[in-house]
C-alpha atoms as a PDB file:
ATOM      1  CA  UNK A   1     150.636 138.413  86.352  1.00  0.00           C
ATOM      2  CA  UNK A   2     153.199 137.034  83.859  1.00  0.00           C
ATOM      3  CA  UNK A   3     151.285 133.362  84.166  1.00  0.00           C
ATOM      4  CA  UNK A   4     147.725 135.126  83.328  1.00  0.00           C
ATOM      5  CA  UNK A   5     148.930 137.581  79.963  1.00  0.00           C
ATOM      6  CA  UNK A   6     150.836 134.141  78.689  1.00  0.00           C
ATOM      7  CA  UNK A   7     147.340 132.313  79.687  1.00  0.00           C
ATOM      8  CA  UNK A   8     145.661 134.800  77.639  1.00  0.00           C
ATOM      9  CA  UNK A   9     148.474 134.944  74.854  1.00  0.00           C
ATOM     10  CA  UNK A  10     147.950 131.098  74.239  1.00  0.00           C
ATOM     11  CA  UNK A  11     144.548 131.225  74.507  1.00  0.00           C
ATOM     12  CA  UNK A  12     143.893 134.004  71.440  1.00  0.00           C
ATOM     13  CA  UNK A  13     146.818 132.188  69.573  1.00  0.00           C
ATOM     14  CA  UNK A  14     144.433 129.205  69.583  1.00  0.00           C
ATOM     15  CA  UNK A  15     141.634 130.467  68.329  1.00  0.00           C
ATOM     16  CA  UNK A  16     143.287 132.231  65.619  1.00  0.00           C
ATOM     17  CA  UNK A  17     145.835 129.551  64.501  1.00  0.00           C
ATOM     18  CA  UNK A  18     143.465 126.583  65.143  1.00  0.00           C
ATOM     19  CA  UNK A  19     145.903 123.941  65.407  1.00  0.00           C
ATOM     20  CA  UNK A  20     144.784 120.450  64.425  1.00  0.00           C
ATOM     21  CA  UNK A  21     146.251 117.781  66.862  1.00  0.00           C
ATOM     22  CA  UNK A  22     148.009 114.611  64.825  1.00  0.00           C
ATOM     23  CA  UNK A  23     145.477 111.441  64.597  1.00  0.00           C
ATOM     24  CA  UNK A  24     148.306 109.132  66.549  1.00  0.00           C
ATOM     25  CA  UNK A  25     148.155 111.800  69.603  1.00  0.00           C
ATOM     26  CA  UNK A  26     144.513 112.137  69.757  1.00  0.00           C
ATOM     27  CA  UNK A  27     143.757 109.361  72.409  1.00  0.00           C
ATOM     28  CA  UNK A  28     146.001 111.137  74.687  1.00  0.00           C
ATOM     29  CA  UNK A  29     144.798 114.935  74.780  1.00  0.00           C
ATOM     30  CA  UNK A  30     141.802 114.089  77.221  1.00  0.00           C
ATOM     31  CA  UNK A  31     143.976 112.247  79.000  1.00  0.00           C
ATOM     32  CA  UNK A  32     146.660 114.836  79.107  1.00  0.00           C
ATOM     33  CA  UNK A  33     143.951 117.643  79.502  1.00  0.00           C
ATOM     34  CA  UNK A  34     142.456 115.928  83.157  1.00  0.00           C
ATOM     35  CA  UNK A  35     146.482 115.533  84.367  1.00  0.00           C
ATOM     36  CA  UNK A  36     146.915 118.936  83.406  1.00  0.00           C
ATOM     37  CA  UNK A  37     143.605 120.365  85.451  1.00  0.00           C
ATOM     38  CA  UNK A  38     144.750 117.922  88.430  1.00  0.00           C
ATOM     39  CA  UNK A  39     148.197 119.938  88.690  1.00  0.00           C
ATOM     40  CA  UNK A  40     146.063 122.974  88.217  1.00  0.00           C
ATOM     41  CA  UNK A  41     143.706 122.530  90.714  1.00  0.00           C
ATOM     42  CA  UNK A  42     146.524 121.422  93.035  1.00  0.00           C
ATOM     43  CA  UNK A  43     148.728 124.234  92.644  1.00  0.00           C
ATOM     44  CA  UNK A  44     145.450 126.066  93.364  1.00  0.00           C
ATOM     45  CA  UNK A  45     145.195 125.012  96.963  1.00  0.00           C
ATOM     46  CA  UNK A  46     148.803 124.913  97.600  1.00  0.00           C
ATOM     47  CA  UNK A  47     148.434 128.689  96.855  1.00  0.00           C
ATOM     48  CA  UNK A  48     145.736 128.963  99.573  1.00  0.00           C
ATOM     49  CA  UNK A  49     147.439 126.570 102.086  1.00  0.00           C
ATOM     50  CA  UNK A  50     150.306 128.935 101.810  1.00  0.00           C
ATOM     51  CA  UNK A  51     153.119 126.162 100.381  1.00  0.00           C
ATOM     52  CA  UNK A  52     153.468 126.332  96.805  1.00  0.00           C
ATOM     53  CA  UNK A  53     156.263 126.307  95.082  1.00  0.00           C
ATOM     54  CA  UNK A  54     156.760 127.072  91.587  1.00  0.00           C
ATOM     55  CA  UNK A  55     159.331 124.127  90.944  1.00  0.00           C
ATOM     56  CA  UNK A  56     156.446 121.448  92.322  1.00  0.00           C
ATOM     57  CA  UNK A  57     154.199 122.613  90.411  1.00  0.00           C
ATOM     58  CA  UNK A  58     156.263 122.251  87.260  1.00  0.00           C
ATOM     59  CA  UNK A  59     157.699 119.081  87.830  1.00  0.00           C
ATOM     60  CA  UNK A  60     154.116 118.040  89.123  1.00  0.00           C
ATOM     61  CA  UNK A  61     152.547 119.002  85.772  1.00  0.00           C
ATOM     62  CA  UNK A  62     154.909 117.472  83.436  1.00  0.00           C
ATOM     63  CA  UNK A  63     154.588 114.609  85.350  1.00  0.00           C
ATOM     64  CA  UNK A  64     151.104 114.024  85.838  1.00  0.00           C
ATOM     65  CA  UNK A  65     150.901 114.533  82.031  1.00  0.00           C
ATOM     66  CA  UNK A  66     153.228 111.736  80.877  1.00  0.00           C
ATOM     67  CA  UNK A  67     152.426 109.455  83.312  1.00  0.00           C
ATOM     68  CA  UNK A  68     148.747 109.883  82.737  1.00  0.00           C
ATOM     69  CA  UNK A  69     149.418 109.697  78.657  1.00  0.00           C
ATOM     70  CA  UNK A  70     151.661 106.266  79.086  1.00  0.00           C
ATOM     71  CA  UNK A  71     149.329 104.852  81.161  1.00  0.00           C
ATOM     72  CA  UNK A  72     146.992 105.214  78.346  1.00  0.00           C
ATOM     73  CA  UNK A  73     149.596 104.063  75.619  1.00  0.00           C
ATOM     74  CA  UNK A  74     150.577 101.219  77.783  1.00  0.00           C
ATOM     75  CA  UNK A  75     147.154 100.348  78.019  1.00  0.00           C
ATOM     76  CA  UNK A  76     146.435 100.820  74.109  1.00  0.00           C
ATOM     77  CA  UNK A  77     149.340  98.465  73.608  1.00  0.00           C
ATOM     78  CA  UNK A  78     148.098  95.444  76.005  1.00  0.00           C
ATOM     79  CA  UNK A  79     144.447  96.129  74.133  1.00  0.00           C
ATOM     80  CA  UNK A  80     142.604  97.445  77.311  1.00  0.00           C
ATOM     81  CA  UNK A  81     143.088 101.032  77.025  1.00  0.00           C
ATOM     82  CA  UNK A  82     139.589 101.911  77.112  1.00  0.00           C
ATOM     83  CA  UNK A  83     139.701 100.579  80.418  1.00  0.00           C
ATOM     84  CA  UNK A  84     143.143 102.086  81.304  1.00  0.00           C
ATOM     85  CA  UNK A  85     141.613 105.609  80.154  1.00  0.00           C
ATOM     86  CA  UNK A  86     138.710 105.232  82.433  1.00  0.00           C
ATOM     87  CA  UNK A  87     141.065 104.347  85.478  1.00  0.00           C
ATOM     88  CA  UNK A  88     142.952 107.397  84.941  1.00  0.00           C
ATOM     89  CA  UNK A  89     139.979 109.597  84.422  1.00  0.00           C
ATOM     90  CA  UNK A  90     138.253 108.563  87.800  1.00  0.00           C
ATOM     91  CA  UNK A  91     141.543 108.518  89.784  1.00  0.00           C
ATOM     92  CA  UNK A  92     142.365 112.272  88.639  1.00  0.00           C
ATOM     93  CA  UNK A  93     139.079 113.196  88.956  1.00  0.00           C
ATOM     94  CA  UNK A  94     138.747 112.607  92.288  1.00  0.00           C
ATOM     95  CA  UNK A  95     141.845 114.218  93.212  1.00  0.00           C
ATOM     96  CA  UNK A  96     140.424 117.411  91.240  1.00  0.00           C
ATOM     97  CA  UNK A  97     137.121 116.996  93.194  1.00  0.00           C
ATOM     98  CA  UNK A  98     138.868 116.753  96.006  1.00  0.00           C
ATOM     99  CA  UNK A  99     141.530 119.747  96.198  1.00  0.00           C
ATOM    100  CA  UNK A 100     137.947 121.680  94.349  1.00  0.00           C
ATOM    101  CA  UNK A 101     136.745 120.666  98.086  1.00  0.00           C
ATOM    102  CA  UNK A 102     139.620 121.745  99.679  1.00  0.00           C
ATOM    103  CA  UNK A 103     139.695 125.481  97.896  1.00  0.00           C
ATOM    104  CA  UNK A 104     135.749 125.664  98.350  1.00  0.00           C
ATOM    105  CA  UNK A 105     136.326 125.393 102.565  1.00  0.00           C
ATOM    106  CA  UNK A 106     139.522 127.957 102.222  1.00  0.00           C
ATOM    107  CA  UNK A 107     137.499 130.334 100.442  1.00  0.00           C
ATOM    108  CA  UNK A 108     134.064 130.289 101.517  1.00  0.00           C
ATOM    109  CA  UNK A 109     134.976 128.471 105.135  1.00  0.00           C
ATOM    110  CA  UNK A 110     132.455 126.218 104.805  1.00  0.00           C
END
């Protein structure tokens, strides 16, 4: 319950502050944004599987977020990052489809 006020907390705080994100840090939000659903939608179906574990799931989203944003910056550096972004997009993605898969069956058994 705690998770879901401060999810709501952040959420109105948002929309009233309407905080601008630095031009430098731009490239990254998407980026950071898909990590951040992956660990989401993980967490998710380690719920439903019965094995999650708050600590995982922390260290999982931190994670996912600065690997996925130096991938990016690493990629911006060499001058490919378009292509670097893309890679990250469709690998995440299809992790998200996939535990989205895996939740669907738990929930609807089918």
């Amino acid at each position: 319950m705690l998770a879901v006020i401060g999810l709501v907390i952040g959420v109105v705080a948002g929309f009233l502050l309407e905080p601008t994100v630095p031009l430098g840090l731009q490239p990254y939000l998407p980026i950071a944004l898909v990590a951040a659903l992956d660990a989401l939608f993980g967490a998710a179906r380690a719920r439903l599987d019965g094995v999650f574990n708050d600590r995982v799931f922390v260290v999982s989203f931190v994670f996912n977020v600065l690997i996925a944003a130096f991938i990016v910056f690493l990629g911006d550096q060499l001058g490919v990052g378009t292509q670097l972004s893309t890679a990250v997009i469709v690998v995440l993605g299809i992790r998200i489809f996939s535990n989205a898969a895996a939740i669907r069956r738990h929930v609807f058994k089918a």
